[in-house]
Protein backbone atom coordinates (compact mmCIF):
# COMPACT_ATOMS: atom_id res chain seq x y z
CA UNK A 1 28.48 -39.86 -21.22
CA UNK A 2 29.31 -36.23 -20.39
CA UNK A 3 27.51 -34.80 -23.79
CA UNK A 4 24.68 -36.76 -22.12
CA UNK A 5 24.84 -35.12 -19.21
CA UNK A 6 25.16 -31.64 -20.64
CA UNK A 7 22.17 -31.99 -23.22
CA UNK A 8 20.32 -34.16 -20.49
CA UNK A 9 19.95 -34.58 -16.66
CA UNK A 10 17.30 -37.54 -15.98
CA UNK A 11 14.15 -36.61 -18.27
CA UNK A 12 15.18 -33.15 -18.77
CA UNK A 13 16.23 -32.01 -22.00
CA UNK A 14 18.79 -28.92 -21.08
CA UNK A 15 18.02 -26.00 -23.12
CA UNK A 16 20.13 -23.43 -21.98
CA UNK A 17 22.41 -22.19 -18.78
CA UNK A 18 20.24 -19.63 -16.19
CA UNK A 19 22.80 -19.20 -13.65
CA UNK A 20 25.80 -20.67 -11.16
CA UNK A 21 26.02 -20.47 -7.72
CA UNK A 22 28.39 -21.92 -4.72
CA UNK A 23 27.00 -25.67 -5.24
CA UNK A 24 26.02 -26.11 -8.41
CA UNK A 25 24.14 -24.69 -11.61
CA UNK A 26 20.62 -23.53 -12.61
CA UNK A 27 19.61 -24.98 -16.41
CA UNK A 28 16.61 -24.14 -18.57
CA UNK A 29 15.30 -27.08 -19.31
CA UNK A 30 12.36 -28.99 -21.05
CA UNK A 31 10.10 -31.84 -19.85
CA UNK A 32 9.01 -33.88 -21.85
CA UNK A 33 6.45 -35.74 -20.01
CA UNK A 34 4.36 -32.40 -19.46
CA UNK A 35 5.73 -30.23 -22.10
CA UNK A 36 6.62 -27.37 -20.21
CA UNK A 37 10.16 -25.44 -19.62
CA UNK A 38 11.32 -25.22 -16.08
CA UNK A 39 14.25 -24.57 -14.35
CA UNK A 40 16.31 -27.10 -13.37
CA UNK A 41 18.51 -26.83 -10.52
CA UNK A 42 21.80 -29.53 -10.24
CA UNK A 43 24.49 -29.72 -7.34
CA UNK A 44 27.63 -32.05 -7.54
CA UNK A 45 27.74 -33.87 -4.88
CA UNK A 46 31.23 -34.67 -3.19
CA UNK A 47 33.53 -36.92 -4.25
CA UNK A 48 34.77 -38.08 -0.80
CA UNK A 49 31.53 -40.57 0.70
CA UNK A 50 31.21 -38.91 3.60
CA UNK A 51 30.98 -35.38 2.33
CA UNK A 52 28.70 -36.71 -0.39
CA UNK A 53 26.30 -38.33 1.57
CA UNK A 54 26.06 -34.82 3.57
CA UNK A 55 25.27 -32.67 0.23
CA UNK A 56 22.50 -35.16 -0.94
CA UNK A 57 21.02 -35.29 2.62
CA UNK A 58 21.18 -31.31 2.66
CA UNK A 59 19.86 -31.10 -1.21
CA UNK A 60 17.14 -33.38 -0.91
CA UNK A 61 16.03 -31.89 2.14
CA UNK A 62 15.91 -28.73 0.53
CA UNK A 63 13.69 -30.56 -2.32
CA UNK A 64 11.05 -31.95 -0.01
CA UNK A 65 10.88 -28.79 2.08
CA UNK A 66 9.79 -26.55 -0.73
CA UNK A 67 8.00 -29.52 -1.89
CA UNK A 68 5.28 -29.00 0.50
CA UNK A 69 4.98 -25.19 -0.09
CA UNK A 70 2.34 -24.39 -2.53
CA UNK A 71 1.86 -20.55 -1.94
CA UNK A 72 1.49 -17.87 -4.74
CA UNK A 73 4.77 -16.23 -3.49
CA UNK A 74 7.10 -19.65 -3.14
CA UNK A 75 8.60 -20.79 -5.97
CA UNK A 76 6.90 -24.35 -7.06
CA UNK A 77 8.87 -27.22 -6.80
CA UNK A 78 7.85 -30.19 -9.33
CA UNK A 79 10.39 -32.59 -9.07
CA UNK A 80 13.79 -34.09 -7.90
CA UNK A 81 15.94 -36.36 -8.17
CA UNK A 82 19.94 -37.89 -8.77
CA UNK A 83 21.91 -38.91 -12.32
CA UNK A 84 25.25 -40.14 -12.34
CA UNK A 85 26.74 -37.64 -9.04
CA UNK A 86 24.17 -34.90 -9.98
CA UNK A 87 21.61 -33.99 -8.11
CA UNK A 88 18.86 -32.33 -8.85
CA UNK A 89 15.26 -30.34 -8.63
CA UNK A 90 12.79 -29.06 -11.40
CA UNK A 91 11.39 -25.55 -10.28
CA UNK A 92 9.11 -23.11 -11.46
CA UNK A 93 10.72 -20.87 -14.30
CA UNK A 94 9.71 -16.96 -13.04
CA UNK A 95 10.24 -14.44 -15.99
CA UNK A 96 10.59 -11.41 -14.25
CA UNK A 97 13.37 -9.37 -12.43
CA UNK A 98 15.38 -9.88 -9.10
CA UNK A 99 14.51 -7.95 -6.27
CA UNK A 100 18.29 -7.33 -6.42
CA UNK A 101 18.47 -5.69 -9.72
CA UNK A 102 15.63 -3.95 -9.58
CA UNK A 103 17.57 -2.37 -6.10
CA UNK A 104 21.08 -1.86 -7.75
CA UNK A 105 19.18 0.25 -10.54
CA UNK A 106 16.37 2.18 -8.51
CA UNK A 107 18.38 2.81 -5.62
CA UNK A 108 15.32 3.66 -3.09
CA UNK A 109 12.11 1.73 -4.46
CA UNK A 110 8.84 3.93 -4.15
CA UNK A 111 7.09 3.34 -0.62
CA UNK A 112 4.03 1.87 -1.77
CA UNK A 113 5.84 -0.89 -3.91
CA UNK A 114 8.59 -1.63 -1.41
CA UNK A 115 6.23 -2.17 1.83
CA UNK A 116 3.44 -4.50 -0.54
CA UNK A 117 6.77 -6.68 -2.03
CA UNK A 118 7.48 -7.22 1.88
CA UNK A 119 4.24 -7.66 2.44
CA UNK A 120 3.67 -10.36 0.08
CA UNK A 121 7.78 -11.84 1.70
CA UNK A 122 6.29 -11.75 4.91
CA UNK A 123 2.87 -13.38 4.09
CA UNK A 124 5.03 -16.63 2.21
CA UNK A 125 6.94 -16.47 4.99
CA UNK A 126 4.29 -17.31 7.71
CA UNK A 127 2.93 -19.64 5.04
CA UNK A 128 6.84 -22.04 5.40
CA UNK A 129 6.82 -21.54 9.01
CA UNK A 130 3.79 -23.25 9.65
CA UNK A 131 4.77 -25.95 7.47
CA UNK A 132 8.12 -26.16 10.22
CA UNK A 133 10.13 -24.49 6.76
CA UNK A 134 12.91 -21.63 8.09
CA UNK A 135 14.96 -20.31 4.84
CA UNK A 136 17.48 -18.95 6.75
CA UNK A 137 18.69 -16.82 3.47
CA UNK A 138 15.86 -14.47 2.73
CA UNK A 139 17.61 -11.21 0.52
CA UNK A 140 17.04 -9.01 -2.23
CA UNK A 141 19.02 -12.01 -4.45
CA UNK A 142 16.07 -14.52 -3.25
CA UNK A 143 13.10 -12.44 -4.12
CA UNK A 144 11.87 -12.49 -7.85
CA UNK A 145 9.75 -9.99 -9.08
CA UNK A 146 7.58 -11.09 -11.40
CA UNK A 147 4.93 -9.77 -13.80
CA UNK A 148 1.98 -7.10 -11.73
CA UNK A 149 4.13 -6.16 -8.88
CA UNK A 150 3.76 -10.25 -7.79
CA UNK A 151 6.99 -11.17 -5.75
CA UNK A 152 7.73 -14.76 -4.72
CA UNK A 153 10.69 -16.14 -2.61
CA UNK A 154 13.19 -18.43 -4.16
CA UNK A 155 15.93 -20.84 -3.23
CA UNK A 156 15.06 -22.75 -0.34
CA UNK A 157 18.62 -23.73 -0.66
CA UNK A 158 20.09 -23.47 2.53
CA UNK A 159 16.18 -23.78 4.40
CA UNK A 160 15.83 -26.26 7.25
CA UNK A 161 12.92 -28.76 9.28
CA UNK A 162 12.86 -27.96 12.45
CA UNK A 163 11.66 -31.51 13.27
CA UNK A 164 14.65 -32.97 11.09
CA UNK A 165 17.11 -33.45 14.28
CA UNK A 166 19.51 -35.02 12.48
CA UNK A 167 20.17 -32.29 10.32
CA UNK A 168 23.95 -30.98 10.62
CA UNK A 169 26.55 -28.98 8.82
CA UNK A 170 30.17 -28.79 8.88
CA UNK A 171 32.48 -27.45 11.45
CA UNK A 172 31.99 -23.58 11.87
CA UNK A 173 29.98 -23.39 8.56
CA UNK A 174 27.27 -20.79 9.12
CA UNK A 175 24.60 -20.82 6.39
CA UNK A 176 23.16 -17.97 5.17
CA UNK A 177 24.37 -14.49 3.48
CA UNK A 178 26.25 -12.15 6.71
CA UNK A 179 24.49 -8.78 5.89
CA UNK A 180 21.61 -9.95 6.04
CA UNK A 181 21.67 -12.71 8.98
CA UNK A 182 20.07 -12.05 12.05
CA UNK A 183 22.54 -12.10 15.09
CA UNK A 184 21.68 -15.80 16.52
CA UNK A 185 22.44 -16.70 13.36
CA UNK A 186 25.22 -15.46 13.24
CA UNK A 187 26.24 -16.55 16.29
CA UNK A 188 25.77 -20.26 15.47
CA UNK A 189 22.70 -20.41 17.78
CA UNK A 190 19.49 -22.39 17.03
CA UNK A 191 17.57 -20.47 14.91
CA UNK A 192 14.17 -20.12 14.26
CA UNK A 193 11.17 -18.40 11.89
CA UNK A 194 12.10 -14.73 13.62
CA UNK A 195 15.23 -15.10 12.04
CA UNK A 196 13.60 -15.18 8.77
CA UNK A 197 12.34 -11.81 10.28
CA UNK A 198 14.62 -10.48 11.10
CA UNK A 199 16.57 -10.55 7.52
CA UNK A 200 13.02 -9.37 6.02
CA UNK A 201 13.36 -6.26 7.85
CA UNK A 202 16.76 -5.36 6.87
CA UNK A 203 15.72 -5.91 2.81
CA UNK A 204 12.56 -3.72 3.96
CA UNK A 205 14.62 -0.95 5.34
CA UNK A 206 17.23 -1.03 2.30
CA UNK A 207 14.45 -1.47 -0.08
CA UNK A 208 13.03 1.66 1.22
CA UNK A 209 15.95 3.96 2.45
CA UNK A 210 17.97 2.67 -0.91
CA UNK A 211 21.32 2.19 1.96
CA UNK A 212 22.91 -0.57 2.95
CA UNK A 213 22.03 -1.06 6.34
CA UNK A 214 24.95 -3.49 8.00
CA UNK A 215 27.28 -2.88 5.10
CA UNK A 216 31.09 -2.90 6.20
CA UNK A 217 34.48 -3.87 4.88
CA UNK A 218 34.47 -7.16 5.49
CA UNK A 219 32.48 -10.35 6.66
CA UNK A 220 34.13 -9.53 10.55
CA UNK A 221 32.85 -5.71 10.49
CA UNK A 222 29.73 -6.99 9.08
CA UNK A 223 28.69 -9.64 11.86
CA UNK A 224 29.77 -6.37 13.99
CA UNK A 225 27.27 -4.02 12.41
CA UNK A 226 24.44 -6.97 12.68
CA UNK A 227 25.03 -7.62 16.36
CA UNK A 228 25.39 -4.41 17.59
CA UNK A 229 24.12 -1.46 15.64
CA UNK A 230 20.93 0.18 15.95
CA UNK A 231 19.59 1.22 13.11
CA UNK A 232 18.08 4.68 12.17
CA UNK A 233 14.41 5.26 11.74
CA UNK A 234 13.64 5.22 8.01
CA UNK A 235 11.50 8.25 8.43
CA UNK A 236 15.29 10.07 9.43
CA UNK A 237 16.76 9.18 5.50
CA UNK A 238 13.31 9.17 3.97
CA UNK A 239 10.92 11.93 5.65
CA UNK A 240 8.29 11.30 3.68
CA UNK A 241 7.33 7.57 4.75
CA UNK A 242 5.17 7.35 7.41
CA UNK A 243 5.59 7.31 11.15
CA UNK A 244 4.38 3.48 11.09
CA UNK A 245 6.47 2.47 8.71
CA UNK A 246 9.26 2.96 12.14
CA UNK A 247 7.61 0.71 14.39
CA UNK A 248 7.17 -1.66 12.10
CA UNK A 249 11.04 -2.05 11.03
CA UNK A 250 11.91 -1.27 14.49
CA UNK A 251 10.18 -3.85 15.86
CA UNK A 252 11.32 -6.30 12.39
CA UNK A 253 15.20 -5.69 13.90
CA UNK A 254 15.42 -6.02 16.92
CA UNK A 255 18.49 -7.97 18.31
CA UNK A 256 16.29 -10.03 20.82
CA UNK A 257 14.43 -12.82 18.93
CA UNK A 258 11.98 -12.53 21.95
CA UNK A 259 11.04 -8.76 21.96
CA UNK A 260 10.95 -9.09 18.11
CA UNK A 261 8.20 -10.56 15.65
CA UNK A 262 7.06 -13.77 16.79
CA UNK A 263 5.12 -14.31 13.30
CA UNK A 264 5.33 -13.16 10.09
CA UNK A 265 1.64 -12.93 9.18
CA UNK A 266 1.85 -10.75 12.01
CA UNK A 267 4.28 -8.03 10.12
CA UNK A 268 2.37 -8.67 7.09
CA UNK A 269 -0.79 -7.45 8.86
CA UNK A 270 1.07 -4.14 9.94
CA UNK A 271 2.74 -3.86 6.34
CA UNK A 272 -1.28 -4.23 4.72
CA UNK A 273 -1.89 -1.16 7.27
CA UNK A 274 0.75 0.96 6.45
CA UNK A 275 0.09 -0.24 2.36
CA UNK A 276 -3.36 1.03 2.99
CA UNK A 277 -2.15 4.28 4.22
CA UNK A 278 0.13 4.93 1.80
CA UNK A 279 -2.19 4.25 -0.96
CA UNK A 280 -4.69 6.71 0.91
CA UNK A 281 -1.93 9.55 0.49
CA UNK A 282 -1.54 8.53 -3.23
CA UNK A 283 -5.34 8.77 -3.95
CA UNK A 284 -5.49 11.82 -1.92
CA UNK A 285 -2.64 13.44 -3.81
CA UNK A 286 -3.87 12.43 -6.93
CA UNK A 287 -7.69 13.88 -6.22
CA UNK A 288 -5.72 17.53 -4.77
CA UNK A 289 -3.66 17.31 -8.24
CA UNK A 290 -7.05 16.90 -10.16
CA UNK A 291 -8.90 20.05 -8.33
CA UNK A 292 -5.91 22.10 -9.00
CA UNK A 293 -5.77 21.59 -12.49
CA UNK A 294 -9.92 22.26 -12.77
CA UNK A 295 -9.54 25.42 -10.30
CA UNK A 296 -6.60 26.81 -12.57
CA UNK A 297 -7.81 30.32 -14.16
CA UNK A 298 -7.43 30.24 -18.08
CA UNK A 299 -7.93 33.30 -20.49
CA UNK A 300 -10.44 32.24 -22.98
CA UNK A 301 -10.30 34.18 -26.04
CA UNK A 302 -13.86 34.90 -27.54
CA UNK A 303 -14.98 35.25 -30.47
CA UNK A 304 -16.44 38.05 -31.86
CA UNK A 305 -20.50 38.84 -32.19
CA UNK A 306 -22.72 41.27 -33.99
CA UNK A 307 -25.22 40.23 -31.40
CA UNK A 308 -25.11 40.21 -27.89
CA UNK A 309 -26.72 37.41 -25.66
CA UNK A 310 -29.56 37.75 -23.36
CA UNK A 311 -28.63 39.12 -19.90
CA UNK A 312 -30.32 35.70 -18.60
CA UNK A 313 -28.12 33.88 -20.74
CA UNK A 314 -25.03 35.77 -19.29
CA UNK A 315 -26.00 35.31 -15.70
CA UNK A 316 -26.69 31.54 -15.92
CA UNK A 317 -23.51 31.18 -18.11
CA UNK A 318 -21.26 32.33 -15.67
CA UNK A 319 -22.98 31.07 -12.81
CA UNK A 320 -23.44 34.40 -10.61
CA UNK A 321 -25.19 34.54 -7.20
CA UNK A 322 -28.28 35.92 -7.14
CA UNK A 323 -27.49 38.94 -5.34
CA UNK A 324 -25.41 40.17 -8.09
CA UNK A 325 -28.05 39.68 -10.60
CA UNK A 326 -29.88 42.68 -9.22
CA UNK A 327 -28.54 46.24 -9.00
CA UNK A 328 -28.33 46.83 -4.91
CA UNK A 329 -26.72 50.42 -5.27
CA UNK A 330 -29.31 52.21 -3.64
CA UNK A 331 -29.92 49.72 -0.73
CA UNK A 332 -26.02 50.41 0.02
CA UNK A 333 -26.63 54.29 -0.47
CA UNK A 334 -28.91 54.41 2.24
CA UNK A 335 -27.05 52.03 4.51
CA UNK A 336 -24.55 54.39 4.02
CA UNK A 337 -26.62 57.78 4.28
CA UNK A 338 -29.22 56.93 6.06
CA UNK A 339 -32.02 59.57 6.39
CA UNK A 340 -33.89 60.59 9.32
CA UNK A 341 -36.92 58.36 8.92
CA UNK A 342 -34.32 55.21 8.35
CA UNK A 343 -33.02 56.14 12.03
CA UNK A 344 -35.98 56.37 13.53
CA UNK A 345 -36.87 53.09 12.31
CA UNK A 346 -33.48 51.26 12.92
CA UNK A 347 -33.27 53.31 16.47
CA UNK A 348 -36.45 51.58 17.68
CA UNK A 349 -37.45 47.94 18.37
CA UNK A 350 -40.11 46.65 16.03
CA UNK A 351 -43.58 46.68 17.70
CA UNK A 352 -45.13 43.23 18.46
CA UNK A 353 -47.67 41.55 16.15
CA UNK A 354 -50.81 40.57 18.44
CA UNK A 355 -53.37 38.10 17.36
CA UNK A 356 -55.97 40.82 16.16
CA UNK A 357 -53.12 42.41 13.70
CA UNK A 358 -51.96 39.19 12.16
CA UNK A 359 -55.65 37.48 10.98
CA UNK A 360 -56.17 41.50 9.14
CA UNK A 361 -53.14 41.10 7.73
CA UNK A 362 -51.76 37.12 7.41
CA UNK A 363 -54.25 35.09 5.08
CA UNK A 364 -52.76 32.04 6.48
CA UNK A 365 -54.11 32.45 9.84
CA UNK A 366 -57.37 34.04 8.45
CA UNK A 367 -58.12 30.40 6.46
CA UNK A 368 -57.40 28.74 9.95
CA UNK A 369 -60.02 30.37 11.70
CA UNK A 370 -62.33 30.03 9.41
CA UNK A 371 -61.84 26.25 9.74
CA UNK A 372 -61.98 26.15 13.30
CA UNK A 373 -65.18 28.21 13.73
CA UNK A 374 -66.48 26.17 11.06
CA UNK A 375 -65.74 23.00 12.60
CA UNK A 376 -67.01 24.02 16.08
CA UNK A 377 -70.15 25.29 14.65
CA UNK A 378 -70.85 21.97 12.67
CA UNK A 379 -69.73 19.94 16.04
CA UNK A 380 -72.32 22.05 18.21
CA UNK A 381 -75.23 21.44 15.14
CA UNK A 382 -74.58 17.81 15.69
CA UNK A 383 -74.12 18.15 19.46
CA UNK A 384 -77.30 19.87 20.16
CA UNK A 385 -79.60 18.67 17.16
């Protein structure tokens, strides 16, 4: 029975091992009934009744929670179920990287990319909570990255109903990873969706400082750090994000659940703001980059000619003003010499034009009164005929 169970947990043929956590182990597997590879999460559940009835309670509560999530950034749940002391739960299979990873090797991730992979968290996010879903583990280890920049939240693992009143965990057992808890949960309080907040803003500010923002020593410096240090601005360690990008984390960690977030579509609307900002400066950056390189001076070399071009082909090929087309030398000669008559003209104030003057010497106006007198001699014909 136990080669059964490690080439087959109830339909699922296992393929291969993904990963192993605290509770159990993550299989590739196969279904058969749709013909598709997913992965295939198993717990093993407690040998002791009481314990055991606990972990299936907790597991299968964690099934039908992310059961009822079907959101482009949530992992899909298809299926759960139990086999001889194993539990288990059929999931999506993601090909891509963790958010983790993709951390550990970047260090700081470029502003644009980190705020839109929050974005997306905090936009799932608001999706669970009104569906009464808190994960109450969101971290860089949770988020997968998959192909075009998509990120979607896994492991609803430790997630709870807040209409399941029944639900309960064992003496002093705090769910949830301590660097990135918010402080009620740490301090065993009730918690709610702005807790899920609150750990979103600390993998926003790592993900775009590239620190470790409540890192310590040990789990007891660690709940420390949460519960009582203020963070710095991001704009201090990164100058170059901007001033928004303060407010928003800010207001993302802030110790009281009441001043903070009250919903995550919320912070995703100010994270699409500051996205759009950001990608502003990009396009902007990009467009300066492209002028430069078309403004930069090049020497040409030219090959030689027996015969020279036209002097209009010269002018219109290198695109002179009109004024330097013409030879204005003697213009500036007498601006700068002037003679006596030029004086005499320039000292005086040019005489006014009367009416008289301008029909001798305007055709324009000369035309017009020829119409008019025209018009009121053929209107008097009429009027006195």
């Amino acid at each position: 029975m136990a080669k059964k169970k490690s080439q087959q947990i109830g339909r699922y043929k296992i393929l291969g091992e993904l990963g192993r956590g605290a509770m159990g182990i993550v299989y590739r597997a196969q279904d058969p009934a749709l013909d598709r590879v997913v992965a295939l999460k198993t717990i093993n559940l407690a040998d002791e009744a009481e314990e055991r009835i606990a972990y299936q309670k907790r597991f299968f509560q964690e099934a039908k929670a992310a059961g009822k999530l079907t959101h482009p950034h949530i992992v899909t749940t298809y299926d759960f179920g139990e086999e001889e002391g194993v539990a288990y739960m059929a999931m999506e299979l993601l090909e891509g990287t963790e958010l983790k990873s993709r951390m550990k090797e970047e260090g700081a991730i470029t502003p644009a990319d980190a705020v839109d992979i929050a974005r997306q968290v905090a936009d799932a996010l608001g999706f669970a909570h009104e569906h009464g879903v808190v994960h109450r583990d969101i971290k860089p280890g949770n988020i997968m990255l998959v192909k075009r920049g998509q990120a979607k939240i896994m492991d609803f693992g430790i997630a709870r109903m807040r209409t399941a009143a029944d639900f309960k965990t064992s003496t002093g057992m705090v769910l949830g990873t301590p660097k990135y808890m918010s402080p009620e949960q740490i301090a065993g309080l009730p918690v709610d969706n702005r807790s899920d907040i609150f750990s979103l803003g600390i993998v926003l500010y790592e993900m775009l400082t590239g620190t470790r923002l409540f890192a310590g020593d040990d789990v007891t410096q660690i709940t420390h750090n949460v519960t009582n240090t203020e963070p710095e601005p991001p704009t201090h360690v990164n100058p170059e994000l901007p001033a928004m990008l303060d407010f928003v984390v800010a207001r993302a960690l802030k110790k009281d659940p009441a001043v903070r977030y009250q919903d995550a579509y919320e912070l995703a609307a100010d994270l699409a703001t500051c996205l759009a900002e950001l990608r502003g400066r990009e396009l902007a950056a990009e467009r300066d980059g492209k002028n430069a390189a078309r403004d930069t001076t090049k020497t040409v070399k030219l090959e030689s000619s027996d015969k020279a071009p036209a002097a209009r082909a010269i002018a219109v090929d290198t695109r002179l003003p009109v004024s330097r087309q013409f030879d204005s030398s003697v213009a500036l000669q007498r601006l700068a010499q002037p003679s006596r008559r030029d004086l005499h003209k320039l000292g005086h104030v040019p005489r006014a034009v009367g009416l008289f003057r301008r029909l001798v010497r305007d055709r324009a106006p000369r035309r017009l009164l020829v119409v008019v007198l025209a018009a009121a001699i053929a209107g008097a014909y009429i009027a006195l005929g």
